[in-house]
C-alpha atoms as a PDB file:
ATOM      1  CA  UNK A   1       0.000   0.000   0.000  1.00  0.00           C
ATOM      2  CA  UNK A   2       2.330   2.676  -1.108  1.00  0.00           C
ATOM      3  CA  UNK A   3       4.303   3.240   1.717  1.00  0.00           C
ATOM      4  CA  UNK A   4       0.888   2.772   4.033  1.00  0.00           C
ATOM      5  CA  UNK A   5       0.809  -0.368   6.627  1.00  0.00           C
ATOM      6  CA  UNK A   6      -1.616  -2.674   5.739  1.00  0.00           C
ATOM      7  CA  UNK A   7      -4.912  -2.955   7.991  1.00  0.00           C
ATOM      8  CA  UNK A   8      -4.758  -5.064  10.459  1.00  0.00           C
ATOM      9  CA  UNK A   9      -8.826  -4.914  11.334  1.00  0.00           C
ATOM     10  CA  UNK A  10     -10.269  -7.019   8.538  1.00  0.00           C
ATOM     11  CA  UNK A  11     -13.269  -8.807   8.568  1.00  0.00           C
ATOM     12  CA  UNK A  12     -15.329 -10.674   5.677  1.00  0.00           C
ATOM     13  CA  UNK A  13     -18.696 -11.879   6.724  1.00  0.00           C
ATOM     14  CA  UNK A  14     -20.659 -14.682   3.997  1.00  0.00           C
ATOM     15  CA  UNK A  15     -24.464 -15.525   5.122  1.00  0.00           C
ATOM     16  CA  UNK A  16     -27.804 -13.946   4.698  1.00  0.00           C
ATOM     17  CA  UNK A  17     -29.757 -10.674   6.196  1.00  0.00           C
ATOM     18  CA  UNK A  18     -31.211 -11.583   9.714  1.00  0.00           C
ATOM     19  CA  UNK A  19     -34.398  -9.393  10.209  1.00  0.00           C
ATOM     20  CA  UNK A  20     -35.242  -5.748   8.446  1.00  0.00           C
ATOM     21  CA  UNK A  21     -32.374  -3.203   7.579  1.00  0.00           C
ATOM     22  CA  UNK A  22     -32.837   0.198  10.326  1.00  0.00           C
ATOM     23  CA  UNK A  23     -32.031   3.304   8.167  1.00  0.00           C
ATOM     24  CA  UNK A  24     -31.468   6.584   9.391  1.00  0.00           C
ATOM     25  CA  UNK A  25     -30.462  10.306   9.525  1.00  0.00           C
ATOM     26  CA  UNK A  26     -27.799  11.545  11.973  1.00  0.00           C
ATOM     27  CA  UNK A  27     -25.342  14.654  12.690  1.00  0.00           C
ATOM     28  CA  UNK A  28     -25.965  17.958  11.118  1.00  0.00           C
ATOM     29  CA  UNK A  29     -25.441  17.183   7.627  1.00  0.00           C
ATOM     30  CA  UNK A  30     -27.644  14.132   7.662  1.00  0.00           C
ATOM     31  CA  UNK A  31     -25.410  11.403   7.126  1.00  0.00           C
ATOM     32  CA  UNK A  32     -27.182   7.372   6.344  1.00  0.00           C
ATOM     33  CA  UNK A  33     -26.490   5.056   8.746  1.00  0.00           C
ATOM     34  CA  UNK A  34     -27.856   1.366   8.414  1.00  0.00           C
ATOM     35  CA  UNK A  35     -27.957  -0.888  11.253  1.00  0.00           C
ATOM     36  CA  UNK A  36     -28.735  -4.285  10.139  1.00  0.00           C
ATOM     37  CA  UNK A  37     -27.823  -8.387  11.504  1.00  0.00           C
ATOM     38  CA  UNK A  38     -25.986 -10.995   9.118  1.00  0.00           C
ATOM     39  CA  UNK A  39     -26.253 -14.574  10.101  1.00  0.00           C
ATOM     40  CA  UNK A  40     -23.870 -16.841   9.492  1.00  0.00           C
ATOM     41  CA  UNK A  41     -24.193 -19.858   9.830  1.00  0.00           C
ATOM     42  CA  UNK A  42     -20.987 -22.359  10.626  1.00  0.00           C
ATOM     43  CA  UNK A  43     -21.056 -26.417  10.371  1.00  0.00           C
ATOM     44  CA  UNK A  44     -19.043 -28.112  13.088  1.00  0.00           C
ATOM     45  CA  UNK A  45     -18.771 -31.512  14.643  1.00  0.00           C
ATOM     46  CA  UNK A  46     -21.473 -32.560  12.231  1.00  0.00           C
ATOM     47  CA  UNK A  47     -23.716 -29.552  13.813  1.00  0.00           C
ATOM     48  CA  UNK A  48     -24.872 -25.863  11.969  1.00  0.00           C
ATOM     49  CA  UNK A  49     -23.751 -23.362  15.061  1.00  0.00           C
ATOM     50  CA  UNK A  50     -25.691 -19.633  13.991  1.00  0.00           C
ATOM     51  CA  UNK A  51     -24.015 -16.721  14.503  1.00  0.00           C
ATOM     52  CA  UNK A  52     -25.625 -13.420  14.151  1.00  0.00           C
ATOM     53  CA  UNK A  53     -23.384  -9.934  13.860  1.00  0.00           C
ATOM     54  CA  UNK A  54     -24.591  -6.806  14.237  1.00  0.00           C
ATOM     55  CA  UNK A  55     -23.479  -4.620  11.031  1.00  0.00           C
ATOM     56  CA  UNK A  56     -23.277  -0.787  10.083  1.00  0.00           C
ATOM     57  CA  UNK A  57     -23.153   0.315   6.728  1.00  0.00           C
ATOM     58  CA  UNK A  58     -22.628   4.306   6.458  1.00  0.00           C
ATOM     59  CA  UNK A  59     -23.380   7.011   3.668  1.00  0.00           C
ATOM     60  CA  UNK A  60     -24.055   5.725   0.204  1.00  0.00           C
ATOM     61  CA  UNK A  61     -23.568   2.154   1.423  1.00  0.00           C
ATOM     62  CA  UNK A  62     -26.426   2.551   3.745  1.00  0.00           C
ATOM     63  CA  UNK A  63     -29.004   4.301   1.688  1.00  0.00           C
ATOM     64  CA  UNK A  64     -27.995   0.828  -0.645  1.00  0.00           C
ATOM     65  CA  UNK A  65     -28.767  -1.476   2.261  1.00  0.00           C
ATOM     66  CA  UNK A  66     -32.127   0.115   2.761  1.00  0.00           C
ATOM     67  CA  UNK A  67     -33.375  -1.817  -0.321  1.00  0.00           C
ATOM     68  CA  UNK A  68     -31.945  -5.162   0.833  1.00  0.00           C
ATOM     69  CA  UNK A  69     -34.363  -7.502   1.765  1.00  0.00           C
ATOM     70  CA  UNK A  70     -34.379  -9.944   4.778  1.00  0.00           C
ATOM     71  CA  UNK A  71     -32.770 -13.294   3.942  1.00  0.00           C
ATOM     72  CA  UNK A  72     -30.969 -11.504   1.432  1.00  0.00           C
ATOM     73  CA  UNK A  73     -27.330 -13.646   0.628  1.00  0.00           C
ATOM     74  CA  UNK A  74     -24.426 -10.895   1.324  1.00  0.00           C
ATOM     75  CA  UNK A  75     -21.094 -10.916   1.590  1.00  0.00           C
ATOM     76  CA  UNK A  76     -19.669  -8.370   3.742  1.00  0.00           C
ATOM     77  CA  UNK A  77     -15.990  -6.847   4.460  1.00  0.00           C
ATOM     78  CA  UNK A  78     -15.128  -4.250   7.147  1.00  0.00           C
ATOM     79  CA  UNK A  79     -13.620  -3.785  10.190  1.00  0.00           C
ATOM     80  CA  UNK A  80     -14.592  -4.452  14.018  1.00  0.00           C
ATOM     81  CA  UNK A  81     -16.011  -1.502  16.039  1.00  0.00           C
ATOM     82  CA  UNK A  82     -16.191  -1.552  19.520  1.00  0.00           C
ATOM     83  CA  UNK A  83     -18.391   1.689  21.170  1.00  0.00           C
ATOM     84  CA  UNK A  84     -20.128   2.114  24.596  1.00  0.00           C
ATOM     85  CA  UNK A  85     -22.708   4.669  25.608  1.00  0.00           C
ATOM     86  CA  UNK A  86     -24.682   5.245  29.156  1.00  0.00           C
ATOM     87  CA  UNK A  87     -28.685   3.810  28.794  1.00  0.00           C
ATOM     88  CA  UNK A  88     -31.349   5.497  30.013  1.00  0.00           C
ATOM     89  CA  UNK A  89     -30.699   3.988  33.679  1.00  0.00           C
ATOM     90  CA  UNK A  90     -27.100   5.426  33.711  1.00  0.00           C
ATOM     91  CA  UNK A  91     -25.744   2.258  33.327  1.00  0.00           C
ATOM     92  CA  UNK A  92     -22.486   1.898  30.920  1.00  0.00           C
ATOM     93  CA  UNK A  93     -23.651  -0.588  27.784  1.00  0.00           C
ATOM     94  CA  UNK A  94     -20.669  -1.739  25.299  1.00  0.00           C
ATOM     95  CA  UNK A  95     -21.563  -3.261  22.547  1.00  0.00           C
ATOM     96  CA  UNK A  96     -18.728  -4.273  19.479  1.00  0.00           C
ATOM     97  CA  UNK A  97     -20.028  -4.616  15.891  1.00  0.00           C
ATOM     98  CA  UNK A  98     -18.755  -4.727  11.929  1.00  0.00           C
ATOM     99  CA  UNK A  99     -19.001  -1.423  10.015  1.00  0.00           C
ATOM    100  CA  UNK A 100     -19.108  -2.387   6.318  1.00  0.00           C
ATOM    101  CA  UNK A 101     -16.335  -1.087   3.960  1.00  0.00           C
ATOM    102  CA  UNK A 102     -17.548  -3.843   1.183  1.00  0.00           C
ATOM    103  CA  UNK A 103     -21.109  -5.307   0.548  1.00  0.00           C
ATOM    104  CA  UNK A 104     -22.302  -7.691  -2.268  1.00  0.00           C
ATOM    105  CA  UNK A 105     -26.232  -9.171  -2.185  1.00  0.00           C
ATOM    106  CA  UNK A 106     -25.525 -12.811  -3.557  1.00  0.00           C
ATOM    107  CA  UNK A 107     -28.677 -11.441  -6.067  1.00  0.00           C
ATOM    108  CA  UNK A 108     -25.409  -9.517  -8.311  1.00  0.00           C
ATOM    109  CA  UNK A 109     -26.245  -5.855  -6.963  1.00  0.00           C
ATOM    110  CA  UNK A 110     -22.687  -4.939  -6.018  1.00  0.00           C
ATOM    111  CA  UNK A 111     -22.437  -1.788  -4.014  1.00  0.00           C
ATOM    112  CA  UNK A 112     -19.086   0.587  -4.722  1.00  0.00           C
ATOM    113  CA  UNK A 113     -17.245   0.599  -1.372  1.00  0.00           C
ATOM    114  CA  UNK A 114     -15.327   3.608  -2.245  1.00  0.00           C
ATOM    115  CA  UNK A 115     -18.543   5.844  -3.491  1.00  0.00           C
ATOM    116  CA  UNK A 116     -18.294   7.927  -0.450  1.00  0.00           C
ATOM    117  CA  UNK A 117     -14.819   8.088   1.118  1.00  0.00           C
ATOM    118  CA  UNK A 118     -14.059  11.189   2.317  1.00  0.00           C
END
């Protein structure tokens, strides 16, 4: 990478759309943000172990997620985030998730990764 190190937080994610895609406004300018679950589902010991992962998908990526449907196939590439913020209650809640750099719906609708770096 030209002199850049190489990422070290990579994730790729392969397994279908758990549930409906949560789109959004936020900040002052706006921005999309898409909250959404992939499940992926692992065989082991003769056994299919589900695992879902929480997912965020910002800008043009999001506003492309809105239109994927639940049970969708998608393939997914980011990086993990981990965040925390204080509930209603006061209590501290952390919560880690995968915000999407790459997304491609198994039905050939590839979405442009790069449409929105800034």
């Amino acid at each position: 990478m030209d002199g850049q190190q190489e990422p070290k937080n990579l994730v790729r994610l392969e397994g279908t759309v758990s549930g409906r895609v949560f789109l959004r406004n936020v900040g002052p300018t706006g921005k999309a943000v898409a909250n959404f679950t992939v499940l992926v589902e692992e065989p082991f010991g003769g056994k299919i172990y589900k695992q879902y992962i929480k997912c965020v998908a910002w800008g043009n990526l999001a506003d492309k997620m809105a239109n994927v449907a639940e049970g969708s196939g998608i393939t997914l590439a980011g990086r993990l985030k981990n965040s925390s913020y204080d509930n209603k209650e006061g209590v501290k809640v952390y919560k880690t998730e995968v915000e999407a750099t790459a997304i491609t719906v198994q039905d050939g609708a590839e979405f442009d990764p790069f449409s929105d770096i800034q």
